[in-house]
N, C-alpha and C. Protein backbone atom coordinates (compact mmCIF):
# COMPACT_ATOMS: atom_id res chain seq x y z
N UNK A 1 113.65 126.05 -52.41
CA UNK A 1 113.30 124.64 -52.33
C UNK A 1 111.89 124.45 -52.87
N UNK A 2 111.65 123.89 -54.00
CA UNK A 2 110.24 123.76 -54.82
C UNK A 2 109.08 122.47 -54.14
N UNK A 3 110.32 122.04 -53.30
CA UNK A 3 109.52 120.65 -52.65
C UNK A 3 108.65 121.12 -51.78
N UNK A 4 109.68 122.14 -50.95
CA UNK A 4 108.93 123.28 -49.58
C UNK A 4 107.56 123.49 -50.02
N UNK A 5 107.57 124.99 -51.26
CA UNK A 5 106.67 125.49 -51.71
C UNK A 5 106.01 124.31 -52.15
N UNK A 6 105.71 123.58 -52.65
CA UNK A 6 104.53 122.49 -53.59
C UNK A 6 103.67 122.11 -52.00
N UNK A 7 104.25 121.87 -51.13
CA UNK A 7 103.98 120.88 -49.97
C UNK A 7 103.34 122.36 -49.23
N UNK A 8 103.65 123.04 -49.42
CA UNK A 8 102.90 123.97 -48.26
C UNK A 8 101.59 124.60 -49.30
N UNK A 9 101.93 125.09 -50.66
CA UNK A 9 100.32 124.99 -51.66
C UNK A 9 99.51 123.84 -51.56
N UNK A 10 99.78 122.87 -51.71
CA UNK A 10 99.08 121.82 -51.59
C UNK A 10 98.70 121.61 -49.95
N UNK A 11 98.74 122.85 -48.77
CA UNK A 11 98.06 122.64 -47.68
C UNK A 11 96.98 123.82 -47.94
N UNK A 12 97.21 124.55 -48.64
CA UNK A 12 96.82 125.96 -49.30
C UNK A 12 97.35 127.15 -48.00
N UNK A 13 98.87 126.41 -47.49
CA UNK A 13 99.61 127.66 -46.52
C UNK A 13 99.98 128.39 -47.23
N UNK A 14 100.16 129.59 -46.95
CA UNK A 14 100.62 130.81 -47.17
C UNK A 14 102.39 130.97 -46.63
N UNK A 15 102.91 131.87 -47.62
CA UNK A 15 104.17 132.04 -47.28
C UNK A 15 104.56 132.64 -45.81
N UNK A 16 103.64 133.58 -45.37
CA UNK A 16 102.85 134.25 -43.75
C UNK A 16 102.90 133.44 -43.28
N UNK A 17 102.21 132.07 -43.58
CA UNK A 17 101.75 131.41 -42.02
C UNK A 17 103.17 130.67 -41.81
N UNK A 18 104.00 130.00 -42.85
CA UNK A 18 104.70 129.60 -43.19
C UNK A 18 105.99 129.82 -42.13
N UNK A 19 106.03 131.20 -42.14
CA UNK A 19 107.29 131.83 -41.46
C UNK A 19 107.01 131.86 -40.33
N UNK A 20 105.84 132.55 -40.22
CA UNK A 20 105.17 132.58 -38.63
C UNK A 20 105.82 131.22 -37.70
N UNK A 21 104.91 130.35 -38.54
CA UNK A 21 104.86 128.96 -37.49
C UNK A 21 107.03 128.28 -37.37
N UNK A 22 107.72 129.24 -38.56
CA UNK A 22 109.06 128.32 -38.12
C UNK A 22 110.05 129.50 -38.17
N UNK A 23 109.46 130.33 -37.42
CA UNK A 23 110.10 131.24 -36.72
C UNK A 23 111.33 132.15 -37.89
N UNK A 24 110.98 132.91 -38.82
CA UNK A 24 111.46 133.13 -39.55
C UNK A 24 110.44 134.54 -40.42
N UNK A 25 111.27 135.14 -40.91
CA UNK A 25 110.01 136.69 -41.52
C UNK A 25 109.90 136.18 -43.20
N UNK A 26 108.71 136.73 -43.12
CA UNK A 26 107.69 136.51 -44.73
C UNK A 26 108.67 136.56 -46.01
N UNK A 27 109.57 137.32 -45.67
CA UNK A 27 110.46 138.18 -46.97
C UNK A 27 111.56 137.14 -46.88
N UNK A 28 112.08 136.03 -45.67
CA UNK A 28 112.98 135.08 -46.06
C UNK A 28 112.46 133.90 -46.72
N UNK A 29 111.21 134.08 -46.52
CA UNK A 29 110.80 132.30 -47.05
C UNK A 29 110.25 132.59 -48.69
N UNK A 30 109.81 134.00 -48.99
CA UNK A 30 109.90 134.18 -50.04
C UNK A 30 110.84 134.24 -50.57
N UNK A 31 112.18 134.88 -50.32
CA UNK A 31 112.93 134.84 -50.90
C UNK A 31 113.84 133.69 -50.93
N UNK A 32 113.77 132.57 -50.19
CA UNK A 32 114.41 130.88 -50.67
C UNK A 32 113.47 130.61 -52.02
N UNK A 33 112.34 130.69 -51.98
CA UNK A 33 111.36 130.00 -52.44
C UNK A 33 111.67 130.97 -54.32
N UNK A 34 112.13 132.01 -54.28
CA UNK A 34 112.19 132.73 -55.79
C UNK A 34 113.60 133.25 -55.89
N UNK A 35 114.94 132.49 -54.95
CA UNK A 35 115.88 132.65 -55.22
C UNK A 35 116.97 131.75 -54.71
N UNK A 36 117.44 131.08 -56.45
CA UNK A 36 118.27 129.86 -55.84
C UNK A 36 120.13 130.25 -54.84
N UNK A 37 119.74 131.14 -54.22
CA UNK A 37 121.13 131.80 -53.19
C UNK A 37 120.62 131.42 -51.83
N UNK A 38 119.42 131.58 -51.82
CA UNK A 38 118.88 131.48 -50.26
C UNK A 38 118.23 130.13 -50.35
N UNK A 39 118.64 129.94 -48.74
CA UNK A 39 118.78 128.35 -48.73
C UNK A 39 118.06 128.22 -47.11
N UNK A 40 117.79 127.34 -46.88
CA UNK A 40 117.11 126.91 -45.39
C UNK A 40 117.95 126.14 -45.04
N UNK A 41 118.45 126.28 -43.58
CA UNK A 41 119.20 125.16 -43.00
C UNK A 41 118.57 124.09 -42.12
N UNK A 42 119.40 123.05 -41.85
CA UNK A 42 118.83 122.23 -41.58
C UNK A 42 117.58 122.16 -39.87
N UNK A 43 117.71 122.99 -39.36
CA UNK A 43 116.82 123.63 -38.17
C UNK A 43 115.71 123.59 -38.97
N UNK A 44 115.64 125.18 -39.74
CA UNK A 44 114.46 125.53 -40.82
C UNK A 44 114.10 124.12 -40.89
N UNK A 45 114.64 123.33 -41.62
CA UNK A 45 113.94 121.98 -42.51
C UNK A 45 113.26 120.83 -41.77
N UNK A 46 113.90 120.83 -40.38
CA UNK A 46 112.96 120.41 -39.21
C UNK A 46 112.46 120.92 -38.86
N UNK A 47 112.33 121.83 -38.96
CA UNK A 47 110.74 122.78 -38.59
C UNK A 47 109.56 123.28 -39.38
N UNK A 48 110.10 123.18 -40.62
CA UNK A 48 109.05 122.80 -41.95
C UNK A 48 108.30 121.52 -41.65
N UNK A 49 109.33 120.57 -41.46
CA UNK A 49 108.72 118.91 -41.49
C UNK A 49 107.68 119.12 -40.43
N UNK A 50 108.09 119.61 -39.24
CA UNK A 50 106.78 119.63 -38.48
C UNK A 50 105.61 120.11 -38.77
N UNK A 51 106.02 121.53 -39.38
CA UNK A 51 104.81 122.22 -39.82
C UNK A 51 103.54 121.56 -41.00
N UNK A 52 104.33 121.08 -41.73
CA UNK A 52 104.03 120.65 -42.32
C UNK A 52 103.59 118.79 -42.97
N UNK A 53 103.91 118.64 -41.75
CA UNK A 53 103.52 116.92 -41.37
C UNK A 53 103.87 115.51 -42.00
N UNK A 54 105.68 115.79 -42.45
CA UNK A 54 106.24 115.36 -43.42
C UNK A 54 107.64 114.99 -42.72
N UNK A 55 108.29 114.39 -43.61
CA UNK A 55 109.68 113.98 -43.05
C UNK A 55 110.99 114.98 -43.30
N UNK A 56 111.49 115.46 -42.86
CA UNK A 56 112.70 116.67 -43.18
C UNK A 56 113.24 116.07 -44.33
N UNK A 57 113.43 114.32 -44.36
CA UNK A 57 114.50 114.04 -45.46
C UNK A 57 113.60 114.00 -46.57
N UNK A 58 111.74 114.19 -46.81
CA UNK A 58 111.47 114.58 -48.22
C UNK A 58 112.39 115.77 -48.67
N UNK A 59 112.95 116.42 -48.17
CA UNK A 59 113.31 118.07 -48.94
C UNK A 59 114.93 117.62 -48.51
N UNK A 60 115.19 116.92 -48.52
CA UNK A 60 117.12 116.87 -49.13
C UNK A 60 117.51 115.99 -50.02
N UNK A 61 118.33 115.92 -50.82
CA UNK A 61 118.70 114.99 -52.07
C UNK A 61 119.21 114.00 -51.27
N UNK A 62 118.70 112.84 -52.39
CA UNK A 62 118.86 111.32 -51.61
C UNK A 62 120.30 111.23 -51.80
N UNK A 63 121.45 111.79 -53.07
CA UNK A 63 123.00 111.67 -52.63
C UNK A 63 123.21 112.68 -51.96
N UNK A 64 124.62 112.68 -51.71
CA UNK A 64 125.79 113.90 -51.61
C UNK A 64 125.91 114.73 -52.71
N UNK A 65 125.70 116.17 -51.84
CA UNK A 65 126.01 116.75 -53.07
C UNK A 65 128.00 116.67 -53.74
């Protein structure tokens, strides 16, 4: 998810603190972030939004897929 990554550089978070704070290990959030197979579900994506002080529905497509 490139929205994830942009929004957490632009806090200058780290992929570390990243996982830390939404309960998840370094090597999964890297690997969503440099591989389009791995995916965050919707938990993850409310728990990004928190972390990150944003709305869950910035990071899902406005249709159906």
């Amino acid at each position: 998810m490139n929205e994830v990554r942009g929004r957490r550089e632009a806090l200058d978070m780290s992929q570390e603190t990243l996982s830390f704070r939404i309960g998840r290990t370094h090597s999964f959030v890297g690997n969503v972030e440099c591989n389009d197979e791995k995916k965050y579900n919707f938990v993850d994506i409310n728990e990004i939004a928190k972390v990150l002080n944003c709305s869950p529905k910035d990071f899902l497509p406005q249709d159906s897929l």
